[in-house]
PDB file of N, CA and C in Angstrom:
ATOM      1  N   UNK A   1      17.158   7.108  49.768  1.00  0.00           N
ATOM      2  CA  UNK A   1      17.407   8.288  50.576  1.00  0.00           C
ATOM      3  C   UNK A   1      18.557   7.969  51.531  1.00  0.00           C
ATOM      4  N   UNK A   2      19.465   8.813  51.801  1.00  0.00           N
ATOM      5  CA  UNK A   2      20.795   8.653  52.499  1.00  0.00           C
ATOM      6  C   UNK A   2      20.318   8.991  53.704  1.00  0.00           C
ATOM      7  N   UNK A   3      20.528   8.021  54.839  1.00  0.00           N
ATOM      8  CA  UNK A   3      20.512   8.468  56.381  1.00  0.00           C
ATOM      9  C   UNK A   3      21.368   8.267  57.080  1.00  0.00           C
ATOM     10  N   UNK A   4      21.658   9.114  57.997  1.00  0.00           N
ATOM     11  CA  UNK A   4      22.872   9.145  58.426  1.00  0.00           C
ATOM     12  C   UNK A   4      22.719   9.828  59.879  1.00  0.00           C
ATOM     13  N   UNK A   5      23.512   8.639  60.700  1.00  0.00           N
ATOM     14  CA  UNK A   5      23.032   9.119  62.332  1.00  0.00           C
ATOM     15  C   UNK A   5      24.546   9.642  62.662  1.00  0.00           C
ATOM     16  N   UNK A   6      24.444  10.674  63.086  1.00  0.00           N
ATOM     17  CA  UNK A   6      25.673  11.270  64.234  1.00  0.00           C
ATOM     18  C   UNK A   6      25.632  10.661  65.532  1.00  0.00           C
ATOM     19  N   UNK A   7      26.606  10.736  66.112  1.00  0.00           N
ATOM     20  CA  UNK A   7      26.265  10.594  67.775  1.00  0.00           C
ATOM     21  C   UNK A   7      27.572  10.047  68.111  1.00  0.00           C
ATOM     22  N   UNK A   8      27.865   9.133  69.206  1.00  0.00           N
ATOM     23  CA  UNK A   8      28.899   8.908  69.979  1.00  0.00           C
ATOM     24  C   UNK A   8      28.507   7.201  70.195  1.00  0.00           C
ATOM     25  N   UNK A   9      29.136   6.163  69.908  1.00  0.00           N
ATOM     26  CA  UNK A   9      29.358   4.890  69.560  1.00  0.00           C
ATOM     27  C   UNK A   9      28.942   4.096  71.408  1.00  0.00           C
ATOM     28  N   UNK A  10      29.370   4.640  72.162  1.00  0.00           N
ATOM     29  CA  UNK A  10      29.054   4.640  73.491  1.00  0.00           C
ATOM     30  C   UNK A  10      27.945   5.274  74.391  1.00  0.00           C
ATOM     31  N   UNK A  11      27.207   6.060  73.344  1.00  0.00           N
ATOM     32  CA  UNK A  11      26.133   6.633  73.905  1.00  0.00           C
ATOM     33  C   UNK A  11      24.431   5.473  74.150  1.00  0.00           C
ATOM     34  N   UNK A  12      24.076   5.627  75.028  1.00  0.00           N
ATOM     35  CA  UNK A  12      23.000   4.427  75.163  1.00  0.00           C
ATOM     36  C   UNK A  12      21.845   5.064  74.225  1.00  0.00           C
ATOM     37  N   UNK A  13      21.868   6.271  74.382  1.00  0.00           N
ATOM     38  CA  UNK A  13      20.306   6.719  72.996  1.00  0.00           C
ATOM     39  C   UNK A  13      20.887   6.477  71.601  1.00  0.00           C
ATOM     40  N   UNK A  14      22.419   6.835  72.099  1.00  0.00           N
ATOM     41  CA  UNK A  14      22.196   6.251  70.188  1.00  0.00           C
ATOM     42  C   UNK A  14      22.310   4.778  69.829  1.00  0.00           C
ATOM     43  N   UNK A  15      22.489   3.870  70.715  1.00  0.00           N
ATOM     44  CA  UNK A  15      22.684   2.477  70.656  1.00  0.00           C
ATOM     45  C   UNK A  15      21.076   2.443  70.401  1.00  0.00           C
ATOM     46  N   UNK A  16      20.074   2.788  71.360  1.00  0.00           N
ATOM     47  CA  UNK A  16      18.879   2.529  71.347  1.00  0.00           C
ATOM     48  C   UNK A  16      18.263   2.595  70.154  1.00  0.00           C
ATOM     49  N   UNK A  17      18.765   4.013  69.195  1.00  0.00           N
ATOM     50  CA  UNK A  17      18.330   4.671  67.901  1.00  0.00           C
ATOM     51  C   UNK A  17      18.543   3.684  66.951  1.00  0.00           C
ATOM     52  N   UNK A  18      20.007   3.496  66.694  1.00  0.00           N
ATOM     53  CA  UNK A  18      20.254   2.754  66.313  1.00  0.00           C
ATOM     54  C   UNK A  18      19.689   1.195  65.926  1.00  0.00           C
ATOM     55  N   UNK A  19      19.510   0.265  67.244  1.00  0.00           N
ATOM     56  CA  UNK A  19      18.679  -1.118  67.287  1.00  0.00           C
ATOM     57  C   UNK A  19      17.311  -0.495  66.495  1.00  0.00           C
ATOM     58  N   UNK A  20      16.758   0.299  66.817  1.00  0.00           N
ATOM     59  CA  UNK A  20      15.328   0.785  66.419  1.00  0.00           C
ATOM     60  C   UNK A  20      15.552   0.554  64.835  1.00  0.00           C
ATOM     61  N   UNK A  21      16.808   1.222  64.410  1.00  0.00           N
ATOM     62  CA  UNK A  21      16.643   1.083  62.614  1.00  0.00           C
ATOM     63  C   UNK A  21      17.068   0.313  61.991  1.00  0.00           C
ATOM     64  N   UNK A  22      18.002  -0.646  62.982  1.00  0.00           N
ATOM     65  CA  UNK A  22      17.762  -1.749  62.292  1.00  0.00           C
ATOM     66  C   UNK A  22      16.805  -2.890  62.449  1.00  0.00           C
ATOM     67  N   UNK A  23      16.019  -2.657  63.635  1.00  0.00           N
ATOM     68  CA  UNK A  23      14.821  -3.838  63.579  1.00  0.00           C
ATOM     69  C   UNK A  23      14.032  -3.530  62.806  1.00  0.00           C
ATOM     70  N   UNK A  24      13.752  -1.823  62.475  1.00  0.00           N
ATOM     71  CA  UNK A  24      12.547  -1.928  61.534  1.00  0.00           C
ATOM     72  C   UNK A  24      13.602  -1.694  59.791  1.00  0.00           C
ATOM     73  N   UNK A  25      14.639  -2.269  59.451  1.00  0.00           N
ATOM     74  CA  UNK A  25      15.425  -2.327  58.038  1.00  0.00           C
ATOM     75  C   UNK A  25      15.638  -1.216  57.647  1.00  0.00           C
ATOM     76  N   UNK A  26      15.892   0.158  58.581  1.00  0.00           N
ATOM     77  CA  UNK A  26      16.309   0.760  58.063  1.00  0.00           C
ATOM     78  C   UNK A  26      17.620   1.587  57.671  1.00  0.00           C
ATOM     79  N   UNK A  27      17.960   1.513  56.329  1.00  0.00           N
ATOM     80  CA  UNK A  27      19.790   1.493  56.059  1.00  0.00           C
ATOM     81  C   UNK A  27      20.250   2.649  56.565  1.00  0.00           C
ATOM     82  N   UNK A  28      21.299   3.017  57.304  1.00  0.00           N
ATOM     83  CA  UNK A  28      21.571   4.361  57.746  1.00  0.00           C
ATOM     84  C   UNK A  28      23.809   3.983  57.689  1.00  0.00           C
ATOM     85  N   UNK A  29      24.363   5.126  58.085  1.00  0.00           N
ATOM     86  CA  UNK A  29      25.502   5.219  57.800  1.00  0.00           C
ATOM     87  C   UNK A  29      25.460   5.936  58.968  1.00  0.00           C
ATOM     88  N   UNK A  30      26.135   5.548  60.327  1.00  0.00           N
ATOM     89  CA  UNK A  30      26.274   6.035  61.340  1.00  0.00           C
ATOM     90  C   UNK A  30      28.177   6.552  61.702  1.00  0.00           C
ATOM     91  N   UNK A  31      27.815   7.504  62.129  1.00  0.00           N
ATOM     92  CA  UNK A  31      29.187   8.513  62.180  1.00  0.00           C
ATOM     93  C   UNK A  31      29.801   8.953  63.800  1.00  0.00           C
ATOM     94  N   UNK A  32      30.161   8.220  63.990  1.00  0.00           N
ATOM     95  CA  UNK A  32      30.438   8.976  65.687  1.00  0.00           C
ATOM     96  C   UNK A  32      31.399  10.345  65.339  1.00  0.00           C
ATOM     97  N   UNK A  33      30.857  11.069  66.290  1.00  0.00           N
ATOM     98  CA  UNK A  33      31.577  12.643  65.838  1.00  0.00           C
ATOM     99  C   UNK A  33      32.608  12.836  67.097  1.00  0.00           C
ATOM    100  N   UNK A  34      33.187  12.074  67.674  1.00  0.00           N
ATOM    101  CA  UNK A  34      34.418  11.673  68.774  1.00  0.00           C
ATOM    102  C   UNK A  34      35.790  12.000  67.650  1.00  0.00           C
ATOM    103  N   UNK A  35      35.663  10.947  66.611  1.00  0.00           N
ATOM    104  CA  UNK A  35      35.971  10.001  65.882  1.00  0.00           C
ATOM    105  C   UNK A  35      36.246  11.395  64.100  1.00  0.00           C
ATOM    106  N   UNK A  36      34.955  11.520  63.842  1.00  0.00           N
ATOM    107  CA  UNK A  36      34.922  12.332  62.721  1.00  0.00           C
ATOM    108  C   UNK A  36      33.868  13.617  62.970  1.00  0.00           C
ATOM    109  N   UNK A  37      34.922  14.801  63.616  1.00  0.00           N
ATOM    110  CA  UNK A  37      34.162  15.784  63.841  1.00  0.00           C
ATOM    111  C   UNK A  37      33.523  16.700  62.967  1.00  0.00           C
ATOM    112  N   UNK A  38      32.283  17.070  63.247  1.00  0.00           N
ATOM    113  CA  UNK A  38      31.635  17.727  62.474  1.00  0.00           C
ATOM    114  C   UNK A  38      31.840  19.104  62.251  1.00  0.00           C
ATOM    115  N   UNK A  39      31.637  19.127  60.962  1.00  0.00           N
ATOM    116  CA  UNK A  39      32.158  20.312  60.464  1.00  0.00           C
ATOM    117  C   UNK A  39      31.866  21.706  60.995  1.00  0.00           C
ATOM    118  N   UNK A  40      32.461  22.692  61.171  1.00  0.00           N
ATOM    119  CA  UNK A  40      31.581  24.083  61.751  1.00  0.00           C
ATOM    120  C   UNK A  40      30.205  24.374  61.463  1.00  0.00           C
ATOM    121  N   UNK A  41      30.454  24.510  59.542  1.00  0.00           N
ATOM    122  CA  UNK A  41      29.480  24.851  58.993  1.00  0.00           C
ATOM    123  C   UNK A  41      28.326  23.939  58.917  1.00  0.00           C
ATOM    124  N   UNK A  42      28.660  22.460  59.155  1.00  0.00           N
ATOM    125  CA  UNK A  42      27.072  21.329  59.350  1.00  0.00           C
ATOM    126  C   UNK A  42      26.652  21.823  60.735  1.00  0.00           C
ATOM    127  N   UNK A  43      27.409  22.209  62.462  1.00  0.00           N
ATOM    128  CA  UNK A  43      27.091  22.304  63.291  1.00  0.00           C
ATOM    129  C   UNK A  43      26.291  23.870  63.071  1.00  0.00           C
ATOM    130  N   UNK A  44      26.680  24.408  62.863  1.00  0.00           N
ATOM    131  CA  UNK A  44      25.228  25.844  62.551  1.00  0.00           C
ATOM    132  C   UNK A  44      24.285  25.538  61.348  1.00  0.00           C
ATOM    133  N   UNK A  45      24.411  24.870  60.081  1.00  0.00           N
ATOM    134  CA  UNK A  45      22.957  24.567  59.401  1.00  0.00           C
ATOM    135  C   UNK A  45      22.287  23.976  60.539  1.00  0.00           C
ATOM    136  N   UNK A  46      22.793  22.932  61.271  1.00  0.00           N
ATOM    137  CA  UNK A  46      21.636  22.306  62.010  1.00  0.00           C
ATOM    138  C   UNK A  46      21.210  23.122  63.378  1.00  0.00           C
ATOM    139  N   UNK A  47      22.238  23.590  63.913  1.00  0.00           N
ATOM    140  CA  UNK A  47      21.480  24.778  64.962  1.00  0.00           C
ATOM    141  C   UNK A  47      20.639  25.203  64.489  1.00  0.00           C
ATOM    142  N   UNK A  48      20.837  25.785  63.071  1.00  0.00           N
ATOM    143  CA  UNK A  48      19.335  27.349  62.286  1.00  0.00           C
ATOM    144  C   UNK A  48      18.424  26.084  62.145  1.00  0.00           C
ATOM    145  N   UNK A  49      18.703  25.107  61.691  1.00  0.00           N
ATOM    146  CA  UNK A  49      17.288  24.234  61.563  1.00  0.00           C
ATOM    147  C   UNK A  49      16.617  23.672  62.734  1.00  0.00           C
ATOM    148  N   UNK A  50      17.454  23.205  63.917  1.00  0.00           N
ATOM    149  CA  UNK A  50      16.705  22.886  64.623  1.00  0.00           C
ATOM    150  C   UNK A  50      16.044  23.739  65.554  1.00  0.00           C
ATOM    151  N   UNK A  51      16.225  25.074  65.803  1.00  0.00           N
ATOM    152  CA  UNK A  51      15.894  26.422  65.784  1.00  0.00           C
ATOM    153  C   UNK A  51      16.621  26.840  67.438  1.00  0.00           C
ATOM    154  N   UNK A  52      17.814  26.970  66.778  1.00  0.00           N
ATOM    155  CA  UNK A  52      19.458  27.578  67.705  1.00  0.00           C
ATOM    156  C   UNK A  52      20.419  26.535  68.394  1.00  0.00           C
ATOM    157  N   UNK A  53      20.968  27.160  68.838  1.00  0.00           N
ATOM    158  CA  UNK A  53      21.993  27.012  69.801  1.00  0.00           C
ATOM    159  C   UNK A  53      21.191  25.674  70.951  1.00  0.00           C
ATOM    160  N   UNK A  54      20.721  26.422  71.780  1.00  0.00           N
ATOM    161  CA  UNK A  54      20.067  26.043  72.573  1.00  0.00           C
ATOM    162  C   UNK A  54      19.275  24.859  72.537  1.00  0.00           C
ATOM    163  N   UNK A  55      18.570  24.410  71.565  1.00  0.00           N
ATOM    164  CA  UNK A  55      17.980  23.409  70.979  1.00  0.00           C
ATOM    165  C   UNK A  55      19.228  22.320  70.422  1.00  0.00           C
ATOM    166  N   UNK A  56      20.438  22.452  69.679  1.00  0.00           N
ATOM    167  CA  UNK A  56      21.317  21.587  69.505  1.00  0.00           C
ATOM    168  C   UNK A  56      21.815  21.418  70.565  1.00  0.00           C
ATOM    169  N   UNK A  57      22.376  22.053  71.657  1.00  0.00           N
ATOM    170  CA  UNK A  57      23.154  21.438  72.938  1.00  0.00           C
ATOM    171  C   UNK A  57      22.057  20.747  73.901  1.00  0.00           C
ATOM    172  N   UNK A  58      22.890  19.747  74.543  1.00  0.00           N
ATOM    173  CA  UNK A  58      21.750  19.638  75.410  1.00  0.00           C
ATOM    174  C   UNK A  58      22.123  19.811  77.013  1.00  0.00           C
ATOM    175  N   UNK A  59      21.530  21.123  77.441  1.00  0.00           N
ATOM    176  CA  UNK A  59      21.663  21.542  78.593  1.00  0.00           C
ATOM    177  C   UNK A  59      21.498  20.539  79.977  1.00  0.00           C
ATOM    178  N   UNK A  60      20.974  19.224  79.797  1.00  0.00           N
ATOM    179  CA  UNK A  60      20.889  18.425  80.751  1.00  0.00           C
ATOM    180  C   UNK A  60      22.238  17.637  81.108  1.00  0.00           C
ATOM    181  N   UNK A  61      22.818  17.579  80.263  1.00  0.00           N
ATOM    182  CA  UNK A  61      23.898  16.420  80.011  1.00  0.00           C
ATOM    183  C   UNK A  61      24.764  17.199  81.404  1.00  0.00           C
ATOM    184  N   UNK A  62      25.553  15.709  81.509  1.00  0.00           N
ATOM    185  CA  UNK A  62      26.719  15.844  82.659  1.00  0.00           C
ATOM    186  C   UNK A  62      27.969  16.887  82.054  1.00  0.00           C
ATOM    187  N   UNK A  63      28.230  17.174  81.139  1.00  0.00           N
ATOM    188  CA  UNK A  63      29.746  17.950  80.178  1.00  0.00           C
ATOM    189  C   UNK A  63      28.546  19.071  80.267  1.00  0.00           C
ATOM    190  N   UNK A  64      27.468  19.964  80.504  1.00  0.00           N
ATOM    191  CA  UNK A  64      27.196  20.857  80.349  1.00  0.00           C
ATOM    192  C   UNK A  64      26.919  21.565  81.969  1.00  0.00           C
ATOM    193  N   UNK A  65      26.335  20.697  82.690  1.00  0.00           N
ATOM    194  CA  UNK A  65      26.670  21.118  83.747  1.00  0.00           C
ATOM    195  C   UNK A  65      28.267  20.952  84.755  1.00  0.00           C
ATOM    196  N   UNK A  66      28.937  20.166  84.226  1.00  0.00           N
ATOM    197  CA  UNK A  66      30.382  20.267  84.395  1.00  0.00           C
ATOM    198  C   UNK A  66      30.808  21.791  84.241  1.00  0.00           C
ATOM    199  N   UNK A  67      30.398  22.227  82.905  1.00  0.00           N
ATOM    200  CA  UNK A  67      31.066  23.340  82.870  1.00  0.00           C
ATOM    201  C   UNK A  67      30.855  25.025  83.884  1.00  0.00           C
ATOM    202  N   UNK A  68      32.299  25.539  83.830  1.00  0.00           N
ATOM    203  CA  UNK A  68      31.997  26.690  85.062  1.00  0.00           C
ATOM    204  C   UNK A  68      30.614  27.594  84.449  1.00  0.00           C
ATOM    205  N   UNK A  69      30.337  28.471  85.186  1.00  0.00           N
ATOM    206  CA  UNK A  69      29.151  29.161  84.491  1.00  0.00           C
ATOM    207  C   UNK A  69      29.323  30.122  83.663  1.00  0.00           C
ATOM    208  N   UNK A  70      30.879  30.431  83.640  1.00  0.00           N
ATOM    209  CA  UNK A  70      31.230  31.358  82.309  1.00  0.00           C
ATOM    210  C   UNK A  70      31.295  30.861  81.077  1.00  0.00           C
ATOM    211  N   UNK A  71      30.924  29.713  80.861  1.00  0.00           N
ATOM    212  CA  UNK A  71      31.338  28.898  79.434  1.00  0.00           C
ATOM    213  C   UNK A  71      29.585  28.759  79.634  1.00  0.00           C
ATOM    214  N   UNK A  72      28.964  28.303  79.963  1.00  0.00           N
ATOM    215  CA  UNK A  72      27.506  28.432  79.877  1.00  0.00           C
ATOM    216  C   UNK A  72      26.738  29.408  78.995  1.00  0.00           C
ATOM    217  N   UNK A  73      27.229  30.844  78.853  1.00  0.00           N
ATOM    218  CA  UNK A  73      26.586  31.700  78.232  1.00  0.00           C
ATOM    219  C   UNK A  73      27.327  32.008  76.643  1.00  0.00           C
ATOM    220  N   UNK A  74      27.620  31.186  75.831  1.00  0.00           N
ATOM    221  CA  UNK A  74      27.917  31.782  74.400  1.00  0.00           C
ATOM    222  C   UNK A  74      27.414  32.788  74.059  1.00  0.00           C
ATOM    223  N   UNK A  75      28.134  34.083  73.705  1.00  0.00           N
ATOM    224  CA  UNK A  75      27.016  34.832  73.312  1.00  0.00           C
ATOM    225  C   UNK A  75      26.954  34.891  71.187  1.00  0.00           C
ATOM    226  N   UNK A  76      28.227  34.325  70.849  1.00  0.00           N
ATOM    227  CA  UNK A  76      28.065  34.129  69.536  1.00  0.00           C
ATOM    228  C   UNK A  76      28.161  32.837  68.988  1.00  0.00           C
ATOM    229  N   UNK A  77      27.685  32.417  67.498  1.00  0.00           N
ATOM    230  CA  UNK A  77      27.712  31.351  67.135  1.00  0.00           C
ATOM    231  C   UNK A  77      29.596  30.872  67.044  1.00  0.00           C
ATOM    232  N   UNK A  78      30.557  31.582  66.375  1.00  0.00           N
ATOM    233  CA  UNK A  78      31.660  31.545  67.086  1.00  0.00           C
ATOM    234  C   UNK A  78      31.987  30.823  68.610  1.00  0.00           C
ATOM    235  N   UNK A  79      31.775  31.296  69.483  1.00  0.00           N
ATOM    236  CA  UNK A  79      31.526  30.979  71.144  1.00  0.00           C
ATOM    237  C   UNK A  79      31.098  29.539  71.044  1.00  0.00           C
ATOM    238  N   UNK A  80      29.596  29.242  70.276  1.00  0.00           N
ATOM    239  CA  UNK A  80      29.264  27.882  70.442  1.00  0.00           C
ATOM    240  C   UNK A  80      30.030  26.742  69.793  1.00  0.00           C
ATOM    241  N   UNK A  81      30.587  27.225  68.573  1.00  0.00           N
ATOM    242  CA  UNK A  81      31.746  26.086  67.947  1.00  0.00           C
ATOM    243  C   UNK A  81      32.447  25.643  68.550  1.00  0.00           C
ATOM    244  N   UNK A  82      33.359  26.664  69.515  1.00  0.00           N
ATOM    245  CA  UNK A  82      34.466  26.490  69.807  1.00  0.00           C
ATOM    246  C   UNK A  82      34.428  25.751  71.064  1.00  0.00           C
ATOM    247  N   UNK A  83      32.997  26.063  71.942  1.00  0.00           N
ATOM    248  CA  UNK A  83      32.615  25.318  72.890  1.00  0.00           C
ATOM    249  C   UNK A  83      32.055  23.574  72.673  1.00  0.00           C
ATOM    250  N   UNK A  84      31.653  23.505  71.327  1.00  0.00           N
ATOM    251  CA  UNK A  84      31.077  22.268  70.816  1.00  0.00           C
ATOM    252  C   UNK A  84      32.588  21.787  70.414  1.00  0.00           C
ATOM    253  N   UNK A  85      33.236  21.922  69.624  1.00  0.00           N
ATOM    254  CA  UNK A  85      34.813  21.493  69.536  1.00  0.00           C
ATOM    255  C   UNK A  85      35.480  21.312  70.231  1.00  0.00           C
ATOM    256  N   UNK A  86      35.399  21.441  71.449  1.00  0.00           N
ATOM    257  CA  UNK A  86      36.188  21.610  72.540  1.00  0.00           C
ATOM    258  C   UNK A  86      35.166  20.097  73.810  1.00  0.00           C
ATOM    259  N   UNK A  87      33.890  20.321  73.667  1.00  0.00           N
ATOM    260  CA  UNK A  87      32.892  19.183  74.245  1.00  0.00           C
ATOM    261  C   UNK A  87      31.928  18.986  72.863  1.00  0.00           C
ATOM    262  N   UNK A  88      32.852  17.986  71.956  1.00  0.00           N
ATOM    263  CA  UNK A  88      31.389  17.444  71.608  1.00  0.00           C
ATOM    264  C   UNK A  88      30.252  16.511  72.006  1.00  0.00           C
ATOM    265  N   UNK A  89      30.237  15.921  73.042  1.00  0.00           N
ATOM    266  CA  UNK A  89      29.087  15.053  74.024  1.00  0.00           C
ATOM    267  C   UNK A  89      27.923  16.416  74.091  1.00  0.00           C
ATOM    268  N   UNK A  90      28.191  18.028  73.923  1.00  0.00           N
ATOM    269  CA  UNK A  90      27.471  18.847  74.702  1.00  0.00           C
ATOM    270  C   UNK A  90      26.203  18.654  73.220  1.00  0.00           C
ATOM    271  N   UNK A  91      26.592  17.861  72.205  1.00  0.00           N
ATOM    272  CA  UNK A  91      25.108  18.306  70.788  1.00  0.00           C
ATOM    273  C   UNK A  91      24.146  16.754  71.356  1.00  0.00           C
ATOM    274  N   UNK A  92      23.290  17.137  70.950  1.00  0.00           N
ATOM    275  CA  UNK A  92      21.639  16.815  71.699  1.00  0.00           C
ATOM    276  C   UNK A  92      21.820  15.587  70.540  1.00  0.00           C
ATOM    277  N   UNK A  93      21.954  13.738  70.951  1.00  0.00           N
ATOM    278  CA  UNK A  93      22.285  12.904  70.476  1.00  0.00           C
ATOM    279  C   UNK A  93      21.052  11.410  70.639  1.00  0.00           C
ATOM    280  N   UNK A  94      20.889  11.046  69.254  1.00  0.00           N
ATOM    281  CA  UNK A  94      21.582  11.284  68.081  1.00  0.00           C
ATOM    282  C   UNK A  94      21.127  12.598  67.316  1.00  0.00           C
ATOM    283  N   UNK A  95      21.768  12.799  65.890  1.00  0.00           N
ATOM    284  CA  UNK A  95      21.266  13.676  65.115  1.00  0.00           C
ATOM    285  C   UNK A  95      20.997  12.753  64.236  1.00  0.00           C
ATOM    286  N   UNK A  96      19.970  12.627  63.610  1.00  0.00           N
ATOM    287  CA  UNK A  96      19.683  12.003  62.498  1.00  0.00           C
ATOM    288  C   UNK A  96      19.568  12.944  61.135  1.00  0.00           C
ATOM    289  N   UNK A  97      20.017  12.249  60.374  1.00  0.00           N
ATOM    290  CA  UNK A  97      19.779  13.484  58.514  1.00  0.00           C
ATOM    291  C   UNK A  97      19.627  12.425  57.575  1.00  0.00           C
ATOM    292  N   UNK A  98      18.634  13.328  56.741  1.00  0.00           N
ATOM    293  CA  UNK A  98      18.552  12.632  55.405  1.00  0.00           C
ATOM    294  C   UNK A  98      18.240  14.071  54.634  1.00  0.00           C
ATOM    295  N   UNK A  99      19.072  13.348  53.182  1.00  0.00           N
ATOM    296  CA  UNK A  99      19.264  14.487  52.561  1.00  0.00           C
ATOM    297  C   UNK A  99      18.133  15.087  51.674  1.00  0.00           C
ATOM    298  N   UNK A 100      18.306  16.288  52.434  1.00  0.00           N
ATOM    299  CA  UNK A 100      17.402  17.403  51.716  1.00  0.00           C
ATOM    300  C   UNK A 100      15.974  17.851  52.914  1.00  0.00           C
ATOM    301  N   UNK A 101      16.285  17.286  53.922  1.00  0.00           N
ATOM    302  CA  UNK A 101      15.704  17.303  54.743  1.00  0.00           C
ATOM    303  C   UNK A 101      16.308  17.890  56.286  1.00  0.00           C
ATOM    304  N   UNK A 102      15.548  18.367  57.503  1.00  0.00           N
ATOM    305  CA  UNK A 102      16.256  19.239  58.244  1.00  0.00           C
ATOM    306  C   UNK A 102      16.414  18.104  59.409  1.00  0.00           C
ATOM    307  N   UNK A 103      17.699  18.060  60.063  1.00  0.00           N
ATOM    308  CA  UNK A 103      17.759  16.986  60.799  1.00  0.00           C
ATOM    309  C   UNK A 103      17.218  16.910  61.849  1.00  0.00           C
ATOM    310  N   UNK A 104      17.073  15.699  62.625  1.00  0.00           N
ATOM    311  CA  UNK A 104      16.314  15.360  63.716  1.00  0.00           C
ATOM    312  C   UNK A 104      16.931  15.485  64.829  1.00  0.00           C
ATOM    313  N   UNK A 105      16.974  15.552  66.253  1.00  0.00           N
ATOM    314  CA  UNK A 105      17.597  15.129  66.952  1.00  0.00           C
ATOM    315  C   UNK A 105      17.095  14.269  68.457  1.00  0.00           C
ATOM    316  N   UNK A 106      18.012  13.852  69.129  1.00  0.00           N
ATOM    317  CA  UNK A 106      16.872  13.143  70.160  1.00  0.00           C
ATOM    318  C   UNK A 106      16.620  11.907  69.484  1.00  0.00           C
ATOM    319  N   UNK A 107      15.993  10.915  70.522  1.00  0.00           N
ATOM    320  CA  UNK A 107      15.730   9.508  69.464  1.00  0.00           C
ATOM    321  C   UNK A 107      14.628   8.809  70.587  1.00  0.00           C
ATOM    322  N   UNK A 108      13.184   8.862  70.441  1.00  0.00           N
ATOM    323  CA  UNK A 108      12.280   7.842  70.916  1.00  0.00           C
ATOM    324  C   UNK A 108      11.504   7.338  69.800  1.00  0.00           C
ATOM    325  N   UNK A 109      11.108   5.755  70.452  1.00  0.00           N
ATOM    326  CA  UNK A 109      10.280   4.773  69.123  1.00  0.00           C
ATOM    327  C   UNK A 109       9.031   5.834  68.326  1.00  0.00           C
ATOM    328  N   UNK A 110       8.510   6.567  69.202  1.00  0.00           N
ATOM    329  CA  UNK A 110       6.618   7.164  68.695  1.00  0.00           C
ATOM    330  C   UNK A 110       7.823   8.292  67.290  1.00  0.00           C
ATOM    331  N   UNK A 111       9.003   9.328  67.795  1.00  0.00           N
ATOM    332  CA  UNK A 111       9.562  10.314  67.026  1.00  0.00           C
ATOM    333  C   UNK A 111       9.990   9.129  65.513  1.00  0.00           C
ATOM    334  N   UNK A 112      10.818   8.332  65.875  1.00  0.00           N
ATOM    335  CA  UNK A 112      11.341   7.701  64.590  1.00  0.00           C
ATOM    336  C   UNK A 112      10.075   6.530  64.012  1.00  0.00           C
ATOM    337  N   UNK A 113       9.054   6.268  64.523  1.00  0.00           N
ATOM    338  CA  UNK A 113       7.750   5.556  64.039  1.00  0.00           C
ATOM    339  C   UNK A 113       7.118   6.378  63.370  1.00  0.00           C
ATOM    340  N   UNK A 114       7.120   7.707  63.623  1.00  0.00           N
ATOM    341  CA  UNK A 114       6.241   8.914  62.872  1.00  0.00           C
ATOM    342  C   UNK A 114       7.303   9.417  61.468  1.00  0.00           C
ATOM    343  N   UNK A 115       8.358   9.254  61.315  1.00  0.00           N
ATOM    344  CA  UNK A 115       9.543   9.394  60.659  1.00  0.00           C
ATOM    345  C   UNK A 115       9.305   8.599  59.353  1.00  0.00           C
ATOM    346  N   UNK A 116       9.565   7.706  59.981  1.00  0.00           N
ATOM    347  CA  UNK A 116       9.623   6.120  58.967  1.00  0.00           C
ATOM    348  C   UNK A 116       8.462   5.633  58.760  1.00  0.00           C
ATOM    349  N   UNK A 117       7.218   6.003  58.634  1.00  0.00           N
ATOM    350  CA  UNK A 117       6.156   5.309  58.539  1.00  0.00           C
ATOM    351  C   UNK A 117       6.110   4.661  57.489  1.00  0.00           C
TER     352      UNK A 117
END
């Protein structure tokens, strides 16, 4: 099965995610999206899967409250691309995928222990 972590090479959850799969052997192909941005159309399958907008960004982060409060309200999926293209730090990291399956996002030991069992 192909796994494959998104995220940002400097990010401490995905460093964390990361150590996690490889202490417990598991092979993954990690992608920083700085580096190799993700496609429009992968950034809305995984919005509809992880169920919206709202759920892929993550409203806590420092680049989301940076922003003025007119960029805060996307009102179309359009709006959110261009806002995710413009800050990608703002998608909820890591994303984890394996294919044929709806991706994960976020990364603690109990979420990826229940994963990988």
């Amino acid at each position: 099965m192909m796994i494959r972590v998104f995220g940002l090479n400097k990010c401490d959850t995905c460093r964390k995610a990361r150590a996690w799969l490889d202490e417990h052997g598991v092979a993954y192909d990690f992608i920083d999206y700085r580096d190799n941005p993700v496609p429009a159309s992968t950034l809305a399958q995984w919005a509809s899967a992880v169920g919206g907008w709202d759920k892929l960004v993550n409203r806590a982060s420092l680049t989301w409250r940076g922003l003025p409060p007119e960029r805060k309200s996307p009102e179309s999926p359009a709006q959110w691309l261009a806002l995710i293209a413009e800050h990608p730090t703002l998608v909820r990291r890591p994303v984890l995928t394996r294919l044929g399956e709806d991706p994960i996002t976020g990364f603690s030991d109990k979420k990826y222990a229940e994963i990988f069992k």
